[in-house]
N, C-alpha and C. Protein backbone atom coordinates (compact mmCIF):
# COMPACT_ATOMS: atom_id res chain seq x y z
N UNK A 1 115.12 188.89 -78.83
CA UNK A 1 115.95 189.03 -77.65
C UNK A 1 115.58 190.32 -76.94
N UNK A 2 115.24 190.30 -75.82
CA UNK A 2 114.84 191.23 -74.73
C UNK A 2 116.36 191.86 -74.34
N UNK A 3 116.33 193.35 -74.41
CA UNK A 3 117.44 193.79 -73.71
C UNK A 3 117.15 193.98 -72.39
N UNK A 4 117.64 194.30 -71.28
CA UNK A 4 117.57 194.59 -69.87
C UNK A 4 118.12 195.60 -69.78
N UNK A 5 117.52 196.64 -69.10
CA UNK A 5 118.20 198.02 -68.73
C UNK A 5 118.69 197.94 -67.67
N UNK A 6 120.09 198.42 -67.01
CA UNK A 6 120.54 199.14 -65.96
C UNK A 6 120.45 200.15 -65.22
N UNK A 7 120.03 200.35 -64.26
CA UNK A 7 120.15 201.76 -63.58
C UNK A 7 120.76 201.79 -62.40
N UNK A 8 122.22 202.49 -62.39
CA UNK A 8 123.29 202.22 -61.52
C UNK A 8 122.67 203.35 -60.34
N UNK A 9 123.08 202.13 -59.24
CA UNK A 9 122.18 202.81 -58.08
C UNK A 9 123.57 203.81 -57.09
N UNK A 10 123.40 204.67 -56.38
CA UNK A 10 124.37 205.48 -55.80
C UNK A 10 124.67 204.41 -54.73
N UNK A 11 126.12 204.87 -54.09
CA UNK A 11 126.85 203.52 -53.22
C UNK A 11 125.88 203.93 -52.26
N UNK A 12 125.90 202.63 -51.43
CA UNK A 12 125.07 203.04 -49.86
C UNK A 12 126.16 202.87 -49.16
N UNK A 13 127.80 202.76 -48.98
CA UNK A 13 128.18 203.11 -48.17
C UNK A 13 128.90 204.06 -47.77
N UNK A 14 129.52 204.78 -47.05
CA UNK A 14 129.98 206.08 -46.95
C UNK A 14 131.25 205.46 -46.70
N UNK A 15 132.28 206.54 -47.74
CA UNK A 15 133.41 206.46 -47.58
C UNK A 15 134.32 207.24 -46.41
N UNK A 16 134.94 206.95 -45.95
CA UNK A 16 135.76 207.49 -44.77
C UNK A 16 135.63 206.67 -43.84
N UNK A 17 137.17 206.69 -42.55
CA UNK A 17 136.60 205.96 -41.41
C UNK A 17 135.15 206.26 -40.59
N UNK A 18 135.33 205.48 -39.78
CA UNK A 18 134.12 205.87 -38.84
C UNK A 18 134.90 205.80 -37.10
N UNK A 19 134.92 207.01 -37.08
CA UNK A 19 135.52 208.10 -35.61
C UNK A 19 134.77 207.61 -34.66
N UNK A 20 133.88 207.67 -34.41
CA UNK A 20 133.08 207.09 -33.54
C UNK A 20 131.31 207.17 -33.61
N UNK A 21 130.05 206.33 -33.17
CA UNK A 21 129.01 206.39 -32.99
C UNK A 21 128.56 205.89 -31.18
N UNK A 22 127.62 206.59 -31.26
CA UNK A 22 126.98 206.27 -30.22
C UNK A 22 126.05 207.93 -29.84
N UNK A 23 125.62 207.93 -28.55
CA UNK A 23 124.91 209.03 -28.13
C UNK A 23 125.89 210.62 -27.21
N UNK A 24 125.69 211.41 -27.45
CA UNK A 24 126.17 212.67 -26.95
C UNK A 24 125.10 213.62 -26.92
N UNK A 25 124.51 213.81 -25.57
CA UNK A 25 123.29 214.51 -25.60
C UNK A 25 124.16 216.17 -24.61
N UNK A 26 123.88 216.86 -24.60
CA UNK A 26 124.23 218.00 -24.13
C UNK A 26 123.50 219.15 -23.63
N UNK A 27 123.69 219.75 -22.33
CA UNK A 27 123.19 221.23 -21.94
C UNK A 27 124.44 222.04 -21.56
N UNK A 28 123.89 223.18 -22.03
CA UNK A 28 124.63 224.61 -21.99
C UNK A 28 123.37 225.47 -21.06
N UNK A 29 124.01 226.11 -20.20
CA UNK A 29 123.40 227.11 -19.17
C UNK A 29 124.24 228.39 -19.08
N UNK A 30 122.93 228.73 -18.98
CA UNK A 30 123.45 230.76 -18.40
C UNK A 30 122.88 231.12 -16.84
N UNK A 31 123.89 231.83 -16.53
CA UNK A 31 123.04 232.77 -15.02
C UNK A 31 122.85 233.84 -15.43
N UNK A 32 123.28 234.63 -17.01
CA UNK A 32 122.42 235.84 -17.43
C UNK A 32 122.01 235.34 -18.80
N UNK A 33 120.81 235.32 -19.10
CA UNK A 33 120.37 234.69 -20.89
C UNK A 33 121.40 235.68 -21.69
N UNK A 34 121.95 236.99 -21.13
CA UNK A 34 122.74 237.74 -22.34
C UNK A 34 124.31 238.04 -22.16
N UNK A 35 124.65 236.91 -20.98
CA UNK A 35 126.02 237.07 -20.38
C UNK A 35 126.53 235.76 -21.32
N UNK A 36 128.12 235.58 -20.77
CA UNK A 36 128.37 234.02 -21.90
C UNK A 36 127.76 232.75 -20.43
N UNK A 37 128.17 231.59 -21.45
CA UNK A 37 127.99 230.52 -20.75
C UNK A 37 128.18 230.25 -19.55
N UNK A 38 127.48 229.92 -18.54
CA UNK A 38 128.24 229.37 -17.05
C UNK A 38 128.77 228.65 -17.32
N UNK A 39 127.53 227.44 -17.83
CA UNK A 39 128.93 225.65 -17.63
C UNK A 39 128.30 225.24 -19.10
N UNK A 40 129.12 224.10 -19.78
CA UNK A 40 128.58 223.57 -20.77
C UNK A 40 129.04 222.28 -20.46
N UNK A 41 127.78 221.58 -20.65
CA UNK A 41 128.39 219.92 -20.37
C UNK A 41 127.25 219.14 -21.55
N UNK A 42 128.27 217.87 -21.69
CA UNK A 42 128.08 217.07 -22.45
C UNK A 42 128.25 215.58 -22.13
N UNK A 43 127.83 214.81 -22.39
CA UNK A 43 127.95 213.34 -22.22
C UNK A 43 127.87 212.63 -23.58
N UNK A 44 128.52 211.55 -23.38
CA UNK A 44 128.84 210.32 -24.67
C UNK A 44 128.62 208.88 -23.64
N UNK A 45 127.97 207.94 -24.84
CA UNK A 45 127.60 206.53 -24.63
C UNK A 45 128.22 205.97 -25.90
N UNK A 46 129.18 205.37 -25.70
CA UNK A 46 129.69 205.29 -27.30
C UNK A 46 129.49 203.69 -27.70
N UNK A 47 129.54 203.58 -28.45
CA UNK A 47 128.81 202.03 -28.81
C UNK A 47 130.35 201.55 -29.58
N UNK A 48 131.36 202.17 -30.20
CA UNK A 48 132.03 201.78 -30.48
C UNK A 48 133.02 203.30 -31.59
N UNK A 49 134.84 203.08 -31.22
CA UNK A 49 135.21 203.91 -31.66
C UNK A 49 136.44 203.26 -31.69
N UNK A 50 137.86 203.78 -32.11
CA UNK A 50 139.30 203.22 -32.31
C UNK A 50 139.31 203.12 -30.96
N UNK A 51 138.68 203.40 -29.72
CA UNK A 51 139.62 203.33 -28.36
C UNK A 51 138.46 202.52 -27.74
N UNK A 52 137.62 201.80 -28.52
CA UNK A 52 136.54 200.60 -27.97
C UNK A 52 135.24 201.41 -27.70
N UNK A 53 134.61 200.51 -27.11
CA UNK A 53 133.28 201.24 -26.32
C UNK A 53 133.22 202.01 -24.93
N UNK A 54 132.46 202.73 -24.61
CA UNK A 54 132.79 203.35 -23.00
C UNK A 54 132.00 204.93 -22.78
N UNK A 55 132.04 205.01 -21.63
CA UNK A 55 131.12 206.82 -21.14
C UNK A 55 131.61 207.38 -20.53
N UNK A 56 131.41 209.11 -20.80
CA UNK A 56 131.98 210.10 -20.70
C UNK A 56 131.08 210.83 -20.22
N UNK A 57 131.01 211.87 -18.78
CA UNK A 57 130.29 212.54 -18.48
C UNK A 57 131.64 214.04 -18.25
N UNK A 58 131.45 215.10 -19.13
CA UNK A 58 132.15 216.42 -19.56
C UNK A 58 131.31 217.82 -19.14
N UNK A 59 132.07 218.00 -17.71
CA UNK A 59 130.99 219.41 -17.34
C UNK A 59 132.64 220.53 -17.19
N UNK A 60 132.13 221.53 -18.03
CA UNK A 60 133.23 222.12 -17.83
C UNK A 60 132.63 224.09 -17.11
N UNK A 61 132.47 224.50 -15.91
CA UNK A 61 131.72 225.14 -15.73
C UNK A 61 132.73 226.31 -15.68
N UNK A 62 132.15 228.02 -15.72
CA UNK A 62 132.69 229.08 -16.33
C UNK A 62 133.99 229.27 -17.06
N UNK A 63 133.34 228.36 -18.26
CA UNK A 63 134.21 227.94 -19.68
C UNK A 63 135.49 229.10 -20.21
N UNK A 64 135.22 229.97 -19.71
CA UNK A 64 135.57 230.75 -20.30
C UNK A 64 136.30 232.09 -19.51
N UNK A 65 136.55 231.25 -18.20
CA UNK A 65 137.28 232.33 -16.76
C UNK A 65 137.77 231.21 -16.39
N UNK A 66 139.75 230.68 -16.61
CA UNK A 66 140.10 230.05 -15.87
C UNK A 66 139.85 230.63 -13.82
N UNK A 67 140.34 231.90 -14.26
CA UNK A 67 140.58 231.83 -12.48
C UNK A 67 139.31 232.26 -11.72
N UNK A 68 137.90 231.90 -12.40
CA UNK A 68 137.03 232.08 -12.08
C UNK A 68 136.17 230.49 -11.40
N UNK A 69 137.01 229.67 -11.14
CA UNK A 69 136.91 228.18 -10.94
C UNK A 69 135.46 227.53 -10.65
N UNK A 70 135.24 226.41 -10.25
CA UNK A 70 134.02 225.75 -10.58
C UNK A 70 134.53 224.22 -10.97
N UNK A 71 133.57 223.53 -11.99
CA UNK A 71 133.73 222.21 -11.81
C UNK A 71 134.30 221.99 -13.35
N UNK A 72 135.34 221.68 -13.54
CA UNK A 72 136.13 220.98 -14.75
C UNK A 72 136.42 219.68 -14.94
N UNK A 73 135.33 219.04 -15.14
CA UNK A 73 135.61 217.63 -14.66
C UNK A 73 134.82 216.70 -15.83
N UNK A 74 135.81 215.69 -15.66
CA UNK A 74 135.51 214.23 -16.89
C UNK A 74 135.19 213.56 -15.96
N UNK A 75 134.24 212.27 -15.87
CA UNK A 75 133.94 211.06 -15.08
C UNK A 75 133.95 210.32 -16.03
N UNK A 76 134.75 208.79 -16.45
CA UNK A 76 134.59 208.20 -17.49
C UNK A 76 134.77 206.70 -16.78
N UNK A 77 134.77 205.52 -17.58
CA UNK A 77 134.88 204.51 -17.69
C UNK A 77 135.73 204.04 -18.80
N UNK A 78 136.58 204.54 -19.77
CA UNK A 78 137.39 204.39 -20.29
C UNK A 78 138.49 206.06 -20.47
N UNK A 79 139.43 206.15 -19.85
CA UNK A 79 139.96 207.02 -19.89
C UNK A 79 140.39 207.91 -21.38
N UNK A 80 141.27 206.51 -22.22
CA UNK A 80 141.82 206.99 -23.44
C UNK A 80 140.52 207.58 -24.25
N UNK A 81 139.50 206.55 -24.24
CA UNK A 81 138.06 206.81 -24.96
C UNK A 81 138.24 208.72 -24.83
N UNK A 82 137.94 208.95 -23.51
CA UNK A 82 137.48 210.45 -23.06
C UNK A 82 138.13 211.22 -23.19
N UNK A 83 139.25 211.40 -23.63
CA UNK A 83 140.66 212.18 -23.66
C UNK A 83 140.48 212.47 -25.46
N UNK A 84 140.44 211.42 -25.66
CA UNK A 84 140.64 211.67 -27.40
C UNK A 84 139.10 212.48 -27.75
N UNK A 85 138.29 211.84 -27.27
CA UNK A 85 136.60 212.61 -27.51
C UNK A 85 136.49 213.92 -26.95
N UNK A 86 137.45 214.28 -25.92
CA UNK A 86 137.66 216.03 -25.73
C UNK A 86 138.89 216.32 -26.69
N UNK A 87 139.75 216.00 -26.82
CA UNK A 87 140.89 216.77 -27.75
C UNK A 87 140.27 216.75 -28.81
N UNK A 88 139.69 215.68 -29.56
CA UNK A 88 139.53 215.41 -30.69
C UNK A 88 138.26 216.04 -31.49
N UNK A 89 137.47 216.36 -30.04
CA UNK A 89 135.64 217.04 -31.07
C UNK A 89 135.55 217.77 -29.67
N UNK A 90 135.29 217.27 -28.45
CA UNK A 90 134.58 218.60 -27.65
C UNK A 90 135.44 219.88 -28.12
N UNK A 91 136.36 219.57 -27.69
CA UNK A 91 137.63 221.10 -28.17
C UNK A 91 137.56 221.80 -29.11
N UNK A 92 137.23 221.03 -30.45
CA UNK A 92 136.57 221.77 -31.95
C UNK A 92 135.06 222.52 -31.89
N UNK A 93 134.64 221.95 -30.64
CA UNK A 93 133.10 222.52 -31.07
C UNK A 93 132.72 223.68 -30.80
N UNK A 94 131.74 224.31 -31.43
CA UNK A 94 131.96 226.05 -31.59
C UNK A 94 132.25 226.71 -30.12
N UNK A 95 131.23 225.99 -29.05
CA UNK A 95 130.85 226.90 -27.77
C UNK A 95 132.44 226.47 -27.02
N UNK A 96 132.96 225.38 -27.42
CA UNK A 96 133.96 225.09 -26.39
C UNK A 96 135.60 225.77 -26.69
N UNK A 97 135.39 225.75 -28.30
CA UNK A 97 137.05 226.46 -28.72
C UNK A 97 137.24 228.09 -28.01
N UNK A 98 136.31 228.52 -27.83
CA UNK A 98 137.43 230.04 -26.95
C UNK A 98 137.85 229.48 -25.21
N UNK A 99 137.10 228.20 -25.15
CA UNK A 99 137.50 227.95 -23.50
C UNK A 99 138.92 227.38 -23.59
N UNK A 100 140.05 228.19 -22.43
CA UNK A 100 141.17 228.25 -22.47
C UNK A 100 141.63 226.84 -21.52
N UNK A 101 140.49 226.25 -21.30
CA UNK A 101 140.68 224.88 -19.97
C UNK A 101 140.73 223.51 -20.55
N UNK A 102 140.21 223.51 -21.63
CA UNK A 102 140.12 221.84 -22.16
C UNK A 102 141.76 221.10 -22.08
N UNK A 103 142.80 221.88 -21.97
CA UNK A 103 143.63 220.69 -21.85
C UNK A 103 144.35 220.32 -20.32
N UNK A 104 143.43 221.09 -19.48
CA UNK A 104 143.34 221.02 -17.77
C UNK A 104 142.14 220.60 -17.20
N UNK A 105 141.60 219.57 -17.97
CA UNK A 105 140.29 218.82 -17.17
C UNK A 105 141.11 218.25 -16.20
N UNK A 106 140.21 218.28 -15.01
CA UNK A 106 140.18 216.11 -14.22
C UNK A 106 139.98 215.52 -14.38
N UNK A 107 140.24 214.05 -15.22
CA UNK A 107 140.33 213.15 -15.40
C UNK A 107 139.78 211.92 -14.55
N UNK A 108 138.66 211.36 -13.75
CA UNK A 108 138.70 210.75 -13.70
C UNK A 108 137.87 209.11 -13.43
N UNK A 109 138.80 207.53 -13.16
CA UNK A 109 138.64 206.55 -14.41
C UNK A 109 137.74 206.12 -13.76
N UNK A 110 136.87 205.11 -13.66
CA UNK A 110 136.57 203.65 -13.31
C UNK A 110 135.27 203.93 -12.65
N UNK A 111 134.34 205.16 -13.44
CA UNK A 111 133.01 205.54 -13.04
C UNK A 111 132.21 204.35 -13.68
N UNK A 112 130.99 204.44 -12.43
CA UNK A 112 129.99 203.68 -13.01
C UNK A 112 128.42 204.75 -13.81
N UNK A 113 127.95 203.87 -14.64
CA UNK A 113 126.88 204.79 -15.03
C UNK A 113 125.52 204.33 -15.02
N UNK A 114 124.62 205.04 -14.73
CA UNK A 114 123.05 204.56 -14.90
C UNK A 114 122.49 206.08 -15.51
N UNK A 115 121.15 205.16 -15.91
CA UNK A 115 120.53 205.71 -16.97
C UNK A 115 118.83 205.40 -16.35
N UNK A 116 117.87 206.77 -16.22
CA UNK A 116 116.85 206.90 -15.84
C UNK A 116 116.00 207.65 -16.57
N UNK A 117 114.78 206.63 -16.95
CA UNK A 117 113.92 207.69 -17.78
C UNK A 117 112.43 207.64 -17.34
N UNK A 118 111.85 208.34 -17.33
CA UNK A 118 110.54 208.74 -16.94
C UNK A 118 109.60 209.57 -17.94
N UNK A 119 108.79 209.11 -18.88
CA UNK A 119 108.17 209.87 -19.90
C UNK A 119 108.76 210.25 -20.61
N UNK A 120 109.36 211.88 -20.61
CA UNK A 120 110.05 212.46 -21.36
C UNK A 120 111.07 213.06 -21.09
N UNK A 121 111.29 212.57 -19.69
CA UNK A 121 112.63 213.32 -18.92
C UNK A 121 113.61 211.98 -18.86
N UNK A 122 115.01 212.67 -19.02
CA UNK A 122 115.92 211.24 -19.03
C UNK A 122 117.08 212.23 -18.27
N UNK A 123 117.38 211.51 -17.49
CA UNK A 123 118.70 211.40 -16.27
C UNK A 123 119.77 210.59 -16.58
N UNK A 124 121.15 211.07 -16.59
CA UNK A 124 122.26 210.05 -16.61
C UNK A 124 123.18 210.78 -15.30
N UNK A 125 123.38 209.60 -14.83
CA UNK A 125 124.41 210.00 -13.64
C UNK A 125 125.56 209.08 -13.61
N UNK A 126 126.73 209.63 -13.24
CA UNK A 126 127.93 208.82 -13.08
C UNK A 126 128.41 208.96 -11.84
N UNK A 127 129.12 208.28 -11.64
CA UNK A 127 129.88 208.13 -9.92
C UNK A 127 130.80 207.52 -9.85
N UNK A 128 131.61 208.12 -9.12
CA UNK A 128 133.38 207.60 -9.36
C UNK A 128 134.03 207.90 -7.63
N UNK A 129 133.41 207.04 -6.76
CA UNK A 129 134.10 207.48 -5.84
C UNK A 129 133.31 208.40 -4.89
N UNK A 130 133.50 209.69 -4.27
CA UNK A 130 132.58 210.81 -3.99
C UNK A 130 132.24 211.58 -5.30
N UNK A 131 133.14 211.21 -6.20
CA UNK A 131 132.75 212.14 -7.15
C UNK A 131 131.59 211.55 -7.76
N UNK A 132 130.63 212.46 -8.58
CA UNK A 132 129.16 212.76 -8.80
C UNK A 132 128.73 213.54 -10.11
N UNK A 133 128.44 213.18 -11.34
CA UNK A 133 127.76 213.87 -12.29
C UNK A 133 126.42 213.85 -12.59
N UNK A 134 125.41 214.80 -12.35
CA UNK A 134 123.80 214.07 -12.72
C UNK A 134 123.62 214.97 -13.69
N UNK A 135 122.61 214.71 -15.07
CA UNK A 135 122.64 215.63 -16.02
C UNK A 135 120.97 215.12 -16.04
N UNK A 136 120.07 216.03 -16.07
CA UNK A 136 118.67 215.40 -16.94
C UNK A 136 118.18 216.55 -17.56
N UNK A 137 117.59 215.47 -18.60
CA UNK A 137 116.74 216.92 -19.90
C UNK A 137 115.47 216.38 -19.59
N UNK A 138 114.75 217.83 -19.46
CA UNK A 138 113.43 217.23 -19.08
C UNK A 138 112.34 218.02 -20.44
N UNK A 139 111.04 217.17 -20.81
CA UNK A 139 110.02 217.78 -21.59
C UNK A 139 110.98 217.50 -23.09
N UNK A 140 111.62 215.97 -23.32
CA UNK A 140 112.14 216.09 -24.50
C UNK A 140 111.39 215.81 -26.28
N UNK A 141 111.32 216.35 -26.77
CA UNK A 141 110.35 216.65 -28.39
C UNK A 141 110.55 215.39 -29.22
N UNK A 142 109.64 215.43 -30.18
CA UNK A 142 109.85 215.07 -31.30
C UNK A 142 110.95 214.44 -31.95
N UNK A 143 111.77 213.27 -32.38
CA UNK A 143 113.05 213.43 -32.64
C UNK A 143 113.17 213.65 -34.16
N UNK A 144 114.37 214.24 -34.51
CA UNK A 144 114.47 214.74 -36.19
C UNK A 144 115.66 214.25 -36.56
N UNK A 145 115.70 213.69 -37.69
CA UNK A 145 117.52 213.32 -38.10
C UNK A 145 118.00 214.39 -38.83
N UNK A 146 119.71 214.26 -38.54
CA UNK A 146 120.29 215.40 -39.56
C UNK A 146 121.40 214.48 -40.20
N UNK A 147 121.91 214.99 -41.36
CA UNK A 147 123.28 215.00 -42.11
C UNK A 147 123.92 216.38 -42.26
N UNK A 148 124.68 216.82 -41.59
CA UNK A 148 125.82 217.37 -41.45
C UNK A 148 127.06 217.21 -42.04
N UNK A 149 127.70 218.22 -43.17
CA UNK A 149 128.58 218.01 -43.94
C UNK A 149 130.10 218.22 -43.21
N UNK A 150 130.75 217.41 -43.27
CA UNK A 150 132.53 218.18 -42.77
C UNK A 150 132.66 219.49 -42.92
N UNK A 151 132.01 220.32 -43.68
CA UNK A 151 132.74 221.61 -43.38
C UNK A 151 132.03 222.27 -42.02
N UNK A 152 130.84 222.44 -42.60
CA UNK A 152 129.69 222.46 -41.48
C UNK A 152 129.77 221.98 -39.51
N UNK A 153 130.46 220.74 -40.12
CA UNK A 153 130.41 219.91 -38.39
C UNK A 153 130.94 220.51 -37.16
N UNK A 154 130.94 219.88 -36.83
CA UNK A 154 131.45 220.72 -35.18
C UNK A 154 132.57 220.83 -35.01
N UNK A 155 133.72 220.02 -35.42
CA UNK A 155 135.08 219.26 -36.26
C UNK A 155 135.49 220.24 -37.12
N UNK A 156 134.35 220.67 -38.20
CA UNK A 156 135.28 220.59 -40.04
C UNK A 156 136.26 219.60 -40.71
N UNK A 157 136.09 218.50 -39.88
CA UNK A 157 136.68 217.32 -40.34
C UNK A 157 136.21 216.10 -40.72
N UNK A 158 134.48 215.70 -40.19
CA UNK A 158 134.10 214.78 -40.11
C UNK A 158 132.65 215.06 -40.63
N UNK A 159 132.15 214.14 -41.32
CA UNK A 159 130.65 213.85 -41.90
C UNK A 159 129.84 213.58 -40.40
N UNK A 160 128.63 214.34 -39.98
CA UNK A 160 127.94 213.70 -38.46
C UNK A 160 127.11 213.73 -39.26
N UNK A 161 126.07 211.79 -38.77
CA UNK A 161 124.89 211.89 -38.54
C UNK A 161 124.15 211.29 -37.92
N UNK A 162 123.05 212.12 -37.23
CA UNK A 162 122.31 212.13 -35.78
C UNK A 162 121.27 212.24 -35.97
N UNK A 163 120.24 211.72 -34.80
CA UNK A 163 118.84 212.14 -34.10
C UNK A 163 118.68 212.22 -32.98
N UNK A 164 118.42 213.91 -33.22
CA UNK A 164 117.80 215.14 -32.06
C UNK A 164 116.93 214.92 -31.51
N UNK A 165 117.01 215.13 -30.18
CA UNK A 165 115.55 215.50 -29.48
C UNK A 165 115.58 216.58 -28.69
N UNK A 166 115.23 218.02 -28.53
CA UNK A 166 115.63 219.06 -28.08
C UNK A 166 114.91 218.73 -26.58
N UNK A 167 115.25 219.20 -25.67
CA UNK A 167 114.51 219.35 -24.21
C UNK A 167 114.09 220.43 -24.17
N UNK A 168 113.02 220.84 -23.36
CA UNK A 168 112.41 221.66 -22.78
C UNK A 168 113.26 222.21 -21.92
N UNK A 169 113.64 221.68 -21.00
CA UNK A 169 115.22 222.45 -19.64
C UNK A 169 116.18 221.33 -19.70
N UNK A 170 116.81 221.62 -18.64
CA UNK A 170 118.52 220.67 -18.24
C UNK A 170 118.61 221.46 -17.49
N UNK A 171 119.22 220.16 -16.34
CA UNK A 171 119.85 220.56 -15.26
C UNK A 171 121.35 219.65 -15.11
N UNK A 172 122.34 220.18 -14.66
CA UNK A 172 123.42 219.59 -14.08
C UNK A 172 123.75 219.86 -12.72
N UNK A 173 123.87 218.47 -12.11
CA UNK A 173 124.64 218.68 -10.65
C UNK A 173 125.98 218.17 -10.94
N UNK A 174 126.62 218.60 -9.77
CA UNK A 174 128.60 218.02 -9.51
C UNK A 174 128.44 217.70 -7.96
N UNK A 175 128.71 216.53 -7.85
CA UNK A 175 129.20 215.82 -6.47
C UNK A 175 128.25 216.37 -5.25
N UNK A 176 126.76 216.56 -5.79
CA UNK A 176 125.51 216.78 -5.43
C UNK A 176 124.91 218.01 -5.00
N UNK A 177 125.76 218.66 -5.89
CA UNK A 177 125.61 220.41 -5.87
C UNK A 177 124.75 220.83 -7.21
N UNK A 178 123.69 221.51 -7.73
CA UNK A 178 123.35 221.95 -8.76
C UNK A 178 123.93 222.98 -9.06
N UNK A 179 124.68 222.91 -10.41
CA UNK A 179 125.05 224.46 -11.54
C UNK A 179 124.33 224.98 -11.73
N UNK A 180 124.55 226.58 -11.01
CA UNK A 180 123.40 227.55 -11.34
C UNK A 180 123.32 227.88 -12.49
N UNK A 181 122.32 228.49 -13.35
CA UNK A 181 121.94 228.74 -14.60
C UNK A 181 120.77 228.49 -15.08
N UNK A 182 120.59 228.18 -16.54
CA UNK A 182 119.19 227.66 -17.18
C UNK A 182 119.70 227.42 -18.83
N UNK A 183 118.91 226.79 -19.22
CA UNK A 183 118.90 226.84 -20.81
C UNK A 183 118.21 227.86 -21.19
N UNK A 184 118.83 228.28 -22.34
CA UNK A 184 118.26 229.63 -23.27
C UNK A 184 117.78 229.28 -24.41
N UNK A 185 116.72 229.81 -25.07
CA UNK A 185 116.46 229.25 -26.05
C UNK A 185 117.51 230.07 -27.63
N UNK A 186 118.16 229.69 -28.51
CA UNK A 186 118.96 229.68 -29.43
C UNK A 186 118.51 228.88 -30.53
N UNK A 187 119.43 229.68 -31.78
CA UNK A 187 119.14 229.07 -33.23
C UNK A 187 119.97 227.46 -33.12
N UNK A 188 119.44 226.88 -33.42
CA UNK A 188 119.86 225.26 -33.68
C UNK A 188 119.53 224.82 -34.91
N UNK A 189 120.64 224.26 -35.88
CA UNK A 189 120.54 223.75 -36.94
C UNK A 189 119.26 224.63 -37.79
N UNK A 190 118.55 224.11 -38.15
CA UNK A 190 117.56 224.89 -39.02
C UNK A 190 116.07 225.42 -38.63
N UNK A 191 116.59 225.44 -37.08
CA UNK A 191 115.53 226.23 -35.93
C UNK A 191 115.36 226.74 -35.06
N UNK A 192 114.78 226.72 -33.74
CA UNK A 192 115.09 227.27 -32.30
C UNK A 192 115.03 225.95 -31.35
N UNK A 193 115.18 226.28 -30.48
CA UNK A 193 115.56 225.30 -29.76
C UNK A 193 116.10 225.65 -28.13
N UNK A 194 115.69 224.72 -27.28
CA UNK A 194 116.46 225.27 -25.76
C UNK A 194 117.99 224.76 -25.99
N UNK A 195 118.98 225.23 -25.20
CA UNK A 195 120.40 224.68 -25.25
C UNK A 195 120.96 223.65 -24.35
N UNK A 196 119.31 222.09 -24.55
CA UNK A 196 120.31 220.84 -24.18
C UNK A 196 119.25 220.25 -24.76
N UNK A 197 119.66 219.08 -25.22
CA UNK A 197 119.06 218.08 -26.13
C UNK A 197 119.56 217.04 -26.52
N UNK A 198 118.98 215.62 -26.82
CA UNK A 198 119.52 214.54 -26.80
C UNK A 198 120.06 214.25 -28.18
N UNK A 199 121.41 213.79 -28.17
CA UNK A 199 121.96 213.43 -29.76
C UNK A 199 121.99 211.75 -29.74
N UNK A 200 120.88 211.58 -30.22
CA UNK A 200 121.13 209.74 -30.25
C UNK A 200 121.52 209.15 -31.60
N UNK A 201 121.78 208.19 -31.45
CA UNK A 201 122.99 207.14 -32.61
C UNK A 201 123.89 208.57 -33.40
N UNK A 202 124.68 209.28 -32.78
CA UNK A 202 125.42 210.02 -33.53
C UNK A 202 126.40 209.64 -34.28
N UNK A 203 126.84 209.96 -35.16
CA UNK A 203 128.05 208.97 -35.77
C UNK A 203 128.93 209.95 -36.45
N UNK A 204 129.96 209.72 -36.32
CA UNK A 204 131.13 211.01 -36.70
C UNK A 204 131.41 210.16 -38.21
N UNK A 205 131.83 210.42 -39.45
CA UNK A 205 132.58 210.00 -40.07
C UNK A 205 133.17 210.60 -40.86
N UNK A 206 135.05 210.14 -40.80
CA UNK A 206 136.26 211.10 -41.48
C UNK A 206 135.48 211.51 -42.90
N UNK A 207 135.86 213.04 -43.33
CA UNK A 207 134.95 213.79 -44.27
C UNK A 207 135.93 213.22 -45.95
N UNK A 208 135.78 213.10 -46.60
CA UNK A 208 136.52 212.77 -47.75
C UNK A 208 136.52 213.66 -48.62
């Protein structure tokens, strides 16, 4: 009689909900490389989350001087989606928690979105009316995956994991005005990097 050995394999699925996946690519700009942030904006393509599927274009410009005003503005296609994805993670994330504005965005619904790519430069623009978001990263790299632990995350609540593609620059316009500034180059995860870059299939999941 032949015995058969076992070798118990580790689970492949991850325990905790799943918060949401899809893409959140982001630029951060300066008008001094050693002053703080002008604007930091971010976008989401979400493929699916508790408040469905839907996009978010998040420019929140001199983050960090309410009465220094500029453009604070959400363009979305699902409202609840965008509301919970700023309370819930933009608001936690390192560059955005000293900004005193996240719970005085504009809000608003029923934007449409397109998506333009050319080599290595990719454009997303939304439009809602007169209102206007254009974001493109241009000269984008190599892409790299990460796993990111809950304590670590942007959260401290949630397991992320993603693939990076850092850009070379970013630019953001508002309602066909360009945000002055530039990307700086900064430490990122376990390197350097300019400060906008594409986060594709990101996936949040509750940390256990």
């Amino acid at each position: 009689m032949t015995e058969t050995s076992t070798v118990a394999l580790p689970p492949v699925v991850r325990p905790g909900a799943v918060a949401w996946t899809g893409d959140n690519p982001f630029i951060y700009l300066k008008t001094d490389p050693d002053g703080p942030w002008s604007s930091l904006s971010v976008y989401f393509r979400i493929a699916a989350s508790k408040y469905g599927p839907g996009r978010a274009a998040v420019v929140v410009e001199n983050p960090y001087d309410a009465a220094a005003g500029g453009a604070r503005l959400v363009l979305t296609d699902n409202a609840e989606l965008a509301r919970y994805l700023v309370r819930d993670f933009v608001a936690k994330f390192l560059l955005f928690r000293p900004s005193p504005l996240m719970d005085s965005l504009e809000y608003v619904d029923g934007a449409a979105f397109e998506t333009v790519r050319e080599g290595d430069d990719w454009t997303e623009v939304a439009t809602a009316g007169e209102r206007s978001v254009t974001m493109t990263w241009r000269g984008l790299g190599d892409a790299f995956a990460v796993d990111v632990p809950g304590p670590e995350s942007g959260t401290g609540l949630h397991e992320m994991f993603a693939v990076f593609r850092i850009a070379g620059a970013g630019e953001v316009s508002v309602d066909g005005g360009r945000l002055p500034g530039a990307t700086i180059e900064r430490d990122f995860l376990n390197g350097r990097g300019q400060s906008a870059g594409m986060a594709i299939s990101e996936t949040w999941v509750e940390d256990q």
